[in-house]
N, C-alpha and C. Protein backbone atom coordinates (compact mmCIF):
# COMPACT_ATOMS: atom_id res chain seq x y z
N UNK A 1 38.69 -55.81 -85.18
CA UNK A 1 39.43 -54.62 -84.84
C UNK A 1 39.35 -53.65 -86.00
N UNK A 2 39.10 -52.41 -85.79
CA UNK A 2 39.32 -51.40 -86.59
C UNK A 2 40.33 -51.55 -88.11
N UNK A 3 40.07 -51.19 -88.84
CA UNK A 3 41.31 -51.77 -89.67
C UNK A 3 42.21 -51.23 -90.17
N UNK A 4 43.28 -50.80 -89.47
CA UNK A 4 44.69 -49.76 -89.89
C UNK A 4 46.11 -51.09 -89.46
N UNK A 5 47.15 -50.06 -90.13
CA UNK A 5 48.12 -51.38 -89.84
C UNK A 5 48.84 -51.47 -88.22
N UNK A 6 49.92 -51.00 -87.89
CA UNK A 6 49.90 -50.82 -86.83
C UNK A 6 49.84 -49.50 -86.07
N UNK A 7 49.83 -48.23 -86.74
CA UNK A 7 49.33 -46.94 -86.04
C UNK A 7 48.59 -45.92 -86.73
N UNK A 8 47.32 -45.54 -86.26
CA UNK A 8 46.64 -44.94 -86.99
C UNK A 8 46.06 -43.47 -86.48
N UNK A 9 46.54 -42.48 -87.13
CA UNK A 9 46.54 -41.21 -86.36
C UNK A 9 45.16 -40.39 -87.10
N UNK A 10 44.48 -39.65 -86.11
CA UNK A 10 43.06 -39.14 -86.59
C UNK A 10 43.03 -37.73 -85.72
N UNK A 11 42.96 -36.65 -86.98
CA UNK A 11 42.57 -35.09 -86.60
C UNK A 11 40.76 -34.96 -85.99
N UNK A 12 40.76 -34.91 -84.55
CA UNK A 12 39.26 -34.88 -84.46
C UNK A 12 39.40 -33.12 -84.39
N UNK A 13 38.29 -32.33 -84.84
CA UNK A 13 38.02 -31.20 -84.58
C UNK A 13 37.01 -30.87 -82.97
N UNK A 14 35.91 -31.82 -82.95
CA UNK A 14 35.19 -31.41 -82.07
C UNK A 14 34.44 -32.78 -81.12
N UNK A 15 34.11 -32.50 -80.15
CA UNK A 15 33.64 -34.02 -79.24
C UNK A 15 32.80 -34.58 -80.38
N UNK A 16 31.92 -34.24 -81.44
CA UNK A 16 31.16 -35.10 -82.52
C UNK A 16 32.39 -36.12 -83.21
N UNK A 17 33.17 -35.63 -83.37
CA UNK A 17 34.17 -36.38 -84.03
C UNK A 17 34.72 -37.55 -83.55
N UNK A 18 35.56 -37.32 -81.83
CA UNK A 18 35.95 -37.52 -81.43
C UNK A 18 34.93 -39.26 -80.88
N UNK A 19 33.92 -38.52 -81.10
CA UNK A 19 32.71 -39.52 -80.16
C UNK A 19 32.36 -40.65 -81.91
N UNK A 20 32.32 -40.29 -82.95
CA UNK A 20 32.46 -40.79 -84.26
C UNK A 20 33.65 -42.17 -84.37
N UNK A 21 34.36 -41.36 -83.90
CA UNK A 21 35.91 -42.51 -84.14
C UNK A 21 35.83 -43.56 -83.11
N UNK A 22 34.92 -43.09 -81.74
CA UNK A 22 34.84 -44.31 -80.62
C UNK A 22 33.76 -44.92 -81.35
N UNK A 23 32.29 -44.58 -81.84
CA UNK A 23 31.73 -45.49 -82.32
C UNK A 23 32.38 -46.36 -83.50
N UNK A 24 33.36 -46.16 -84.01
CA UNK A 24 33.61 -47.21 -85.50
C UNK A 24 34.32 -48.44 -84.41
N UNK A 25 35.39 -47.75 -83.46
CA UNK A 25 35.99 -48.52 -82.65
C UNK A 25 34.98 -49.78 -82.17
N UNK A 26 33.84 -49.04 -81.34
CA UNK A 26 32.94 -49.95 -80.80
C UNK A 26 32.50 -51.03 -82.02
N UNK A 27 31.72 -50.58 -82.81
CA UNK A 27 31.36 -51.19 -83.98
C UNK A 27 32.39 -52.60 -84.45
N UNK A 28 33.83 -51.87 -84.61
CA UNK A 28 34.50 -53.38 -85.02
C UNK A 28 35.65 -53.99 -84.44
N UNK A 29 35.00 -53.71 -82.70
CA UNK A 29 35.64 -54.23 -81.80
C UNK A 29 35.22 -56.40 -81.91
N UNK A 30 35.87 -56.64 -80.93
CA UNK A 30 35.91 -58.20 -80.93
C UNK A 30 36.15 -58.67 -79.77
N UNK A 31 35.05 -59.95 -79.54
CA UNK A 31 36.05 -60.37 -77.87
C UNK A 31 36.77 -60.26 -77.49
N UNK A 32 37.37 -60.11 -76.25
CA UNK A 32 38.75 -60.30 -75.85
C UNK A 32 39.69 -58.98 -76.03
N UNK A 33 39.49 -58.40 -76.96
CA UNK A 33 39.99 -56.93 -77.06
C UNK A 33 40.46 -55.84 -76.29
N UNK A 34 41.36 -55.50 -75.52
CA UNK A 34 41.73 -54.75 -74.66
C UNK A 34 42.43 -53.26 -75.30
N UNK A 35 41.83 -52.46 -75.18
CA UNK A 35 41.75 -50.95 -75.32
C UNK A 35 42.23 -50.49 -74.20
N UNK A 36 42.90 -49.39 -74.54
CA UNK A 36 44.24 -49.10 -73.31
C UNK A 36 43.55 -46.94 -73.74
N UNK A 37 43.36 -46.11 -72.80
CA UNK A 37 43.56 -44.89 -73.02
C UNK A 37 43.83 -44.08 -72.04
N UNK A 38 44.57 -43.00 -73.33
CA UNK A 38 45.74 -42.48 -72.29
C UNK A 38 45.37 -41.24 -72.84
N UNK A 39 45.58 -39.65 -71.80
CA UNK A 39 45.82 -38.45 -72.26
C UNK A 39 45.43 -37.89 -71.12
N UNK A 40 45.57 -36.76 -70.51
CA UNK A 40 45.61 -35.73 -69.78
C UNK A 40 44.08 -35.61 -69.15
N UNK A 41 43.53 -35.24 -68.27
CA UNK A 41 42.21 -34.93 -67.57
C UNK A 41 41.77 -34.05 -69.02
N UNK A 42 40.33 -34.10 -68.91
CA UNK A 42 39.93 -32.99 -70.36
C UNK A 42 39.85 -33.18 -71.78
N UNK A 43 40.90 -34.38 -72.15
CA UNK A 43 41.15 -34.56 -73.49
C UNK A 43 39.54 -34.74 -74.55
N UNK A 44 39.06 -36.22 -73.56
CA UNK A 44 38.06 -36.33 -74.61
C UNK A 44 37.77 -37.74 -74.09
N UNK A 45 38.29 -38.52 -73.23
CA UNK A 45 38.37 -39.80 -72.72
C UNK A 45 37.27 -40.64 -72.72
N UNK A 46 36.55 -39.50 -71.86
CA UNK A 46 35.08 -40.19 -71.63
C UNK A 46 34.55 -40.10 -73.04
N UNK A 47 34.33 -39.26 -73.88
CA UNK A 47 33.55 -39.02 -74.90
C UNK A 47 34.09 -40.03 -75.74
N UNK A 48 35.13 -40.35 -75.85
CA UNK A 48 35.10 -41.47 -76.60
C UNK A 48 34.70 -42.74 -76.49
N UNK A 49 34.84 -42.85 -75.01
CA UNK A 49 34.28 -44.19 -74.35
C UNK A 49 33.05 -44.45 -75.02
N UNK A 50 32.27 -43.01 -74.40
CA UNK A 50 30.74 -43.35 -74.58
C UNK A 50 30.51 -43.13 -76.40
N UNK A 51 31.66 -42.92 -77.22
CA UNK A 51 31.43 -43.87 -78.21
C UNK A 51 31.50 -45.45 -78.83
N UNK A 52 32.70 -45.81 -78.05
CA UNK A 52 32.91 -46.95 -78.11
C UNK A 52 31.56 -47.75 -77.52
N UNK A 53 31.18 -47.43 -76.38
CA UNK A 53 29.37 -48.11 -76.02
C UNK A 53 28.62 -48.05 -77.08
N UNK A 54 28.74 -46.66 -77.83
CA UNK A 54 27.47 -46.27 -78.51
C UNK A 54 27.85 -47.77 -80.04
N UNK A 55 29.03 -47.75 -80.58
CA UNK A 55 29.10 -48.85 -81.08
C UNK A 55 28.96 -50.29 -81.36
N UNK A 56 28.62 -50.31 -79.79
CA UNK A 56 28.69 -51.77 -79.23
C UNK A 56 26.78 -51.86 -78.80
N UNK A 57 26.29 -50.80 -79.62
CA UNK A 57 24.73 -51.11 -79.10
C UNK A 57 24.24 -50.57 -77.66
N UNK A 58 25.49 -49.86 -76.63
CA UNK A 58 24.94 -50.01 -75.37
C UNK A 58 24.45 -48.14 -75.65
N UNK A 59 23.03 -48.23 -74.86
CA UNK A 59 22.13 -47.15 -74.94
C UNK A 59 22.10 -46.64 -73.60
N UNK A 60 22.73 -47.20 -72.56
CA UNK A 60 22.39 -46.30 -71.31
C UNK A 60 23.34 -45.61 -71.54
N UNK A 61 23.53 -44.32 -70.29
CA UNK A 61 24.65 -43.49 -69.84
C UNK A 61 25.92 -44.11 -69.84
N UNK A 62 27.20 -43.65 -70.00
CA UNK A 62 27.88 -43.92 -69.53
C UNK A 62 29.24 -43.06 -69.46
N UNK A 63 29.56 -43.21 -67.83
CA UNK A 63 30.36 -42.20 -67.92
C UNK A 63 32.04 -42.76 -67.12
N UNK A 64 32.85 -41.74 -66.99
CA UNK A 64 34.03 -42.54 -65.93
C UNK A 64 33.52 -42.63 -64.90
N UNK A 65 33.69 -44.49 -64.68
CA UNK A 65 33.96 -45.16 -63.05
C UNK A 65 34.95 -44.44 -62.69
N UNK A 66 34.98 -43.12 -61.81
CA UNK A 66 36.72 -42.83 -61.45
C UNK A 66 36.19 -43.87 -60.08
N UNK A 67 35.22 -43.43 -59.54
CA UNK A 67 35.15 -44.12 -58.28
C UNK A 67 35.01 -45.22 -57.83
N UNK A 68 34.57 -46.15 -58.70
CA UNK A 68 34.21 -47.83 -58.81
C UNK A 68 35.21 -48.38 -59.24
N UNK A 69 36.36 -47.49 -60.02
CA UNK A 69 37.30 -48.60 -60.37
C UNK A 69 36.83 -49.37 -61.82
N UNK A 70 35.84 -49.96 -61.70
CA UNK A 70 34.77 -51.23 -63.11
C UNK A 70 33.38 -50.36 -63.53
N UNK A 71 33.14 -50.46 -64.46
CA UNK A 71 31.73 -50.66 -64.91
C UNK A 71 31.43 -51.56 -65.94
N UNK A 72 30.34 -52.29 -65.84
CA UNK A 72 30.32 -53.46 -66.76
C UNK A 72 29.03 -52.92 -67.07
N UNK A 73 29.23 -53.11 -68.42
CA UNK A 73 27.81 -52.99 -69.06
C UNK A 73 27.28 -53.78 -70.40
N UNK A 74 26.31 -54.70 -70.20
CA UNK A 74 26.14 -56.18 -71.02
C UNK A 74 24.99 -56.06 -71.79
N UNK A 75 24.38 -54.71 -72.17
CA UNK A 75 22.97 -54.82 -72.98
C UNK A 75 23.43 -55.11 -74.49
N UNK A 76 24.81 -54.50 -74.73
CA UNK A 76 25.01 -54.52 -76.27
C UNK A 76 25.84 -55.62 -77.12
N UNK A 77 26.17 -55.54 -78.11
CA UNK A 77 26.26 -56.80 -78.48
C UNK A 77 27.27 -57.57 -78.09
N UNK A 78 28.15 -57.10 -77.34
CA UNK A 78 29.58 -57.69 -76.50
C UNK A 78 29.40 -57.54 -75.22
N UNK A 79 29.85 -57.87 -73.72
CA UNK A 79 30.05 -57.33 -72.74
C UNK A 79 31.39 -56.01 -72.93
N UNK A 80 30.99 -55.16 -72.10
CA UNK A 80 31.87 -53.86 -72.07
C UNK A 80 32.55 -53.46 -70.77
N UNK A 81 33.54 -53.63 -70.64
CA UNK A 81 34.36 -53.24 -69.30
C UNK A 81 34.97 -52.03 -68.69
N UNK A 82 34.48 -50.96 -68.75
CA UNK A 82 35.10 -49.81 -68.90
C UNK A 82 35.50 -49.76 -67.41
N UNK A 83 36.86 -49.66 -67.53
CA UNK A 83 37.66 -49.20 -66.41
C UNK A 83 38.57 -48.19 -66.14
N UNK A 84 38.36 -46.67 -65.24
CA UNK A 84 38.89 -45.80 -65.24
C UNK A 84 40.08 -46.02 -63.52
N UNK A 85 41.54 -46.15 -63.90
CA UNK A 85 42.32 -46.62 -63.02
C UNK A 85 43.29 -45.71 -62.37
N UNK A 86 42.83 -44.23 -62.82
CA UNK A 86 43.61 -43.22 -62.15
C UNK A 86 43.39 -43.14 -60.52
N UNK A 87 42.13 -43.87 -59.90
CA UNK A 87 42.73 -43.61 -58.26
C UNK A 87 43.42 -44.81 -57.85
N UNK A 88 43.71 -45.87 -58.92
CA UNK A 88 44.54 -47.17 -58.22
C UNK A 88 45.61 -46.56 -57.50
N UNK A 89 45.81 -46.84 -56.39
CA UNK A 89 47.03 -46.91 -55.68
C UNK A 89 47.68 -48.15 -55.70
N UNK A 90 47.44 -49.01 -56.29
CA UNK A 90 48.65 -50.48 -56.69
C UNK A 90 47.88 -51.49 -57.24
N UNK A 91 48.62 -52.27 -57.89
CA UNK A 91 47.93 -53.34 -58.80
C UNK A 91 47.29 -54.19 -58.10
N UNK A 92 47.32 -54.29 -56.55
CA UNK A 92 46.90 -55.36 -56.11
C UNK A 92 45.31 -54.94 -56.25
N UNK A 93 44.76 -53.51 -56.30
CA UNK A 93 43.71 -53.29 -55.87
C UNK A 93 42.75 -53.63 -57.48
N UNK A 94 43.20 -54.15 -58.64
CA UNK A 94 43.10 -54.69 -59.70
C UNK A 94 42.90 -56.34 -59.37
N UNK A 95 43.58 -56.64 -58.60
CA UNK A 95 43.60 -58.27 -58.59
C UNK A 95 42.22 -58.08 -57.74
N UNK A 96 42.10 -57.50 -56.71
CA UNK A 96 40.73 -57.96 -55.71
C UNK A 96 39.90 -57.69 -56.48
N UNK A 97 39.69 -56.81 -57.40
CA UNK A 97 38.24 -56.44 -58.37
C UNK A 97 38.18 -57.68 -59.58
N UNK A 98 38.90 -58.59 -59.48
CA UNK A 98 39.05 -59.83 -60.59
C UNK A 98 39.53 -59.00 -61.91
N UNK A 99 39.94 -58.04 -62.52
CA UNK A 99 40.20 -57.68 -63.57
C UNK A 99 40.38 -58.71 -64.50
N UNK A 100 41.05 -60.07 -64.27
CA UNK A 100 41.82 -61.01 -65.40
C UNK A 100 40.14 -61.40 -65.87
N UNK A 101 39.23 -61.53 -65.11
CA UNK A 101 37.86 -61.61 -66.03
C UNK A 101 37.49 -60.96 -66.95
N UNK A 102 37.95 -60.17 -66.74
CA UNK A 102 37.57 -58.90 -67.91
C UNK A 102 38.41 -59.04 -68.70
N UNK A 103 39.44 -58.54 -68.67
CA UNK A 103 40.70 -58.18 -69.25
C UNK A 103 41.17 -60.33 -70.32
N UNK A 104 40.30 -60.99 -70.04
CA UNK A 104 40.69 -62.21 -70.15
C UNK A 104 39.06 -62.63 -71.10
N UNK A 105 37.81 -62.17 -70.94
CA UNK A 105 36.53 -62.52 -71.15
C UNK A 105 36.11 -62.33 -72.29
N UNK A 106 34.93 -62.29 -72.40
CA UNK A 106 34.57 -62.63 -73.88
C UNK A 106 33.86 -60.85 -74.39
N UNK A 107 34.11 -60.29 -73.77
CA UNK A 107 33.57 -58.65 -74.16
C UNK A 107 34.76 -58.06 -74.50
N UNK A 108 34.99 -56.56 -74.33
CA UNK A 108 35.90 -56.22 -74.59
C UNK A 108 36.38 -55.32 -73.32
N UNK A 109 37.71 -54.49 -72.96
CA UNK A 109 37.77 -53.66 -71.90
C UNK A 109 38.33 -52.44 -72.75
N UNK A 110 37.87 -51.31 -71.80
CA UNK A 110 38.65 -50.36 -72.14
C UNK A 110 39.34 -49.28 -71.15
N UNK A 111 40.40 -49.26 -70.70
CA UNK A 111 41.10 -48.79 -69.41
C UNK A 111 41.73 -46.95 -69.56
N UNK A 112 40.77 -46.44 -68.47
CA UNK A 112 41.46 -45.07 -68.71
C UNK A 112 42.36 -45.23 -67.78
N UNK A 113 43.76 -44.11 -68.14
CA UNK A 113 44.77 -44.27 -67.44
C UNK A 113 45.58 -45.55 -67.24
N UNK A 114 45.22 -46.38 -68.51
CA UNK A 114 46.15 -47.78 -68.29
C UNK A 114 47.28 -47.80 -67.98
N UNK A 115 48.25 -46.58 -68.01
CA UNK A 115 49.71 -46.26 -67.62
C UNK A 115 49.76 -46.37 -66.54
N UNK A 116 49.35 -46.44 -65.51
CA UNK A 116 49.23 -46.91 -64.08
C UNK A 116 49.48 -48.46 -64.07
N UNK A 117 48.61 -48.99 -64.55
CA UNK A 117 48.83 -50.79 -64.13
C UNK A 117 49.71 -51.39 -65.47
N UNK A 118 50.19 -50.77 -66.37
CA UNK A 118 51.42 -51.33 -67.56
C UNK A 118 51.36 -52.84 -66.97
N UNK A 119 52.08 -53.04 -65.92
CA UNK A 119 52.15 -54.34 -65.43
C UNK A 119 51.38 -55.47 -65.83
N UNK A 120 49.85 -54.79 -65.27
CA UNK A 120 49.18 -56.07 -65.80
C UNK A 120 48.19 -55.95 -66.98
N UNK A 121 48.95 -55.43 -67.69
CA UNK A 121 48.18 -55.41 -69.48
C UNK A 121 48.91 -56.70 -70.28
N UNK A 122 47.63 -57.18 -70.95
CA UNK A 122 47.50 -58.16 -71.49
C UNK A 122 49.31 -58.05 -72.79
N UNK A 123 49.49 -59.22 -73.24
CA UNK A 123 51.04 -59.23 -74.25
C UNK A 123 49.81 -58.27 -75.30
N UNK A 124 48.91 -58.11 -75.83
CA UNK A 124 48.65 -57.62 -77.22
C UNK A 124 47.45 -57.09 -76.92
N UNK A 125 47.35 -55.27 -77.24
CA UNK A 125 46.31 -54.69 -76.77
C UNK A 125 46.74 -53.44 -77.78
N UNK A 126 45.25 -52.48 -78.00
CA UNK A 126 45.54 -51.36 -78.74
C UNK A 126 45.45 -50.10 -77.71
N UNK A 127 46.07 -49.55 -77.99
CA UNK A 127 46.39 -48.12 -77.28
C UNK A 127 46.09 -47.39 -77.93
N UNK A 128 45.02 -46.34 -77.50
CA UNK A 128 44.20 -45.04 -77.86
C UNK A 128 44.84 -43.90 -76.86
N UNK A 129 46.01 -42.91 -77.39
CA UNK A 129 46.45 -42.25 -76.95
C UNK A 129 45.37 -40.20 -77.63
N UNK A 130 45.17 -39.80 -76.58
CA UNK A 130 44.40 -38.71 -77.33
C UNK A 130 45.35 -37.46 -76.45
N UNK A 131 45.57 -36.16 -77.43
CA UNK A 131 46.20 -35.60 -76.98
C UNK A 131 46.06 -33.79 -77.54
N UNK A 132 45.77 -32.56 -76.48
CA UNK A 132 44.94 -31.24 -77.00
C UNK A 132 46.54 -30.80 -77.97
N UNK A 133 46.56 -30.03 -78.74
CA UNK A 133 47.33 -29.05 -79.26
C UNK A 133 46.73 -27.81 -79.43
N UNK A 134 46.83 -26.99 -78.83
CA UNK A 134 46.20 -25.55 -78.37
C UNK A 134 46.42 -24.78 -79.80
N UNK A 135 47.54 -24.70 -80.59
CA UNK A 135 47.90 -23.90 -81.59
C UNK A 135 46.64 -24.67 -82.90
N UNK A 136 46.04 -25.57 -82.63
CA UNK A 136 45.49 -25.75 -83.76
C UNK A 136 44.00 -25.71 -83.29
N UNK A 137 43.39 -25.37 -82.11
CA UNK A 137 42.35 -24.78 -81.68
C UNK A 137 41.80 -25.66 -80.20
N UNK A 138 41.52 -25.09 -79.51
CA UNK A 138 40.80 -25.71 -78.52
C UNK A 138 39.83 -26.80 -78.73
N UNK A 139 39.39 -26.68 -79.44
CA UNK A 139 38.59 -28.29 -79.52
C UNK A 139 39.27 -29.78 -80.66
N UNK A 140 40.55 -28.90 -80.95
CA UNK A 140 41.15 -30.27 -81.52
C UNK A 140 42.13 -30.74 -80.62
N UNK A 141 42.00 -32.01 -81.53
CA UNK A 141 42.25 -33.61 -80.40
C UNK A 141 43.13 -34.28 -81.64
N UNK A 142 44.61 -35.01 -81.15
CA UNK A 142 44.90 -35.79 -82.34
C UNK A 142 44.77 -37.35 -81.72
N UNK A 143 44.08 -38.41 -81.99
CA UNK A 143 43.64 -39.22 -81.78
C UNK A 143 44.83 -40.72 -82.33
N UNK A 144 45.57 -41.05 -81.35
CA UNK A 144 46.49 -42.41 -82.10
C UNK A 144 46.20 -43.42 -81.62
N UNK A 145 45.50 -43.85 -82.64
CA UNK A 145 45.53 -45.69 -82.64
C UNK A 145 46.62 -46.30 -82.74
N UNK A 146 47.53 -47.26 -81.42
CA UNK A 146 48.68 -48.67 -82.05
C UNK A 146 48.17 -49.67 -81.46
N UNK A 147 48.37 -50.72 -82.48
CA UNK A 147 48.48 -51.67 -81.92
C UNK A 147 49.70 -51.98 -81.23
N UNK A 148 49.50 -52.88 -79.58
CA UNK A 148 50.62 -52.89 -79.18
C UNK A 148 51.01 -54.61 -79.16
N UNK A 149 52.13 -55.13 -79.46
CA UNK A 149 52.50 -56.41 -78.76
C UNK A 149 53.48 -56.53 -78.13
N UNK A 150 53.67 -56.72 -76.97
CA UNK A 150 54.63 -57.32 -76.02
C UNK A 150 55.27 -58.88 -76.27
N UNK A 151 55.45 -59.48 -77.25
CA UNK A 151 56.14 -60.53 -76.84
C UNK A 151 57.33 -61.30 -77.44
């Protein structure tokens, strides 16, 4: 895991940045690892994702599953679970896609809109909250890393 203590806050100026901080993420991510992100349509979501891939070695595209719900992608050096959960309409529709494989497996996941299924997030996961502040320019982003534990 990245190495801050339990919250770690980062001024991105521009999607290079923003896409910078997902690759270190990717880079010193670890099995089992569940990544939680949260912020408004626009923020930067995807761009970070497709840093977190770019960390993890994976070279194809990648963009939000809004519509699949999963994308798994296994070329890089972990399996990668990126799951975008803003059209869930209820957790059950999480249980039929097997999520606990993922969310339980030996890659890592990373859930947009995890505030939807709270329920079924793992006791100990980090939350990547990204969020615009207009007064300090349109392309900045303040970026918070916590670790979270539930138990």
């Amino acid at each position: 895991m990245l190495e801050f203590q339990d919250v770690m806050e980062v001024d991105s100026y521009g999607a290079e940045e923003t896409l910078a901080l997902g690759e270190k993420v990717g880079r010193a991510a670890q099995p089992g690892e569940v990544y939680t992100l949260i912020g408004d349509l626009g923020v930067g979501k995807t761009v970070f994702t497709q840093g977190v891939a770019k960390g993890l070695g994976i070279t194809e595209p990648v963009s939000s599953p809004t519509f699949t719900i999963v994308q798994i992608y296994e070329e890089g050096r972990l399996p990668f679970y990126h799951f975008d959960v803003y059209r869930i309409g209820d957790v059950e529709e999480m249980e039929e896609i097997g999520y606990e494989d993922c969310f339980y497996g030996k890659g890592i996941c990373l859930i947009e809109w995890a505030n939807l299924v709270e329920e079924i997030l793992p006791e100990a996961y980090v939350q990547v909250t990204i969020e615009k502040d207009l007064a300090k320019g349109f392309d900045y982003r303040k970026i918070t890393i916590r670790k979270i534990e539930n138990r």
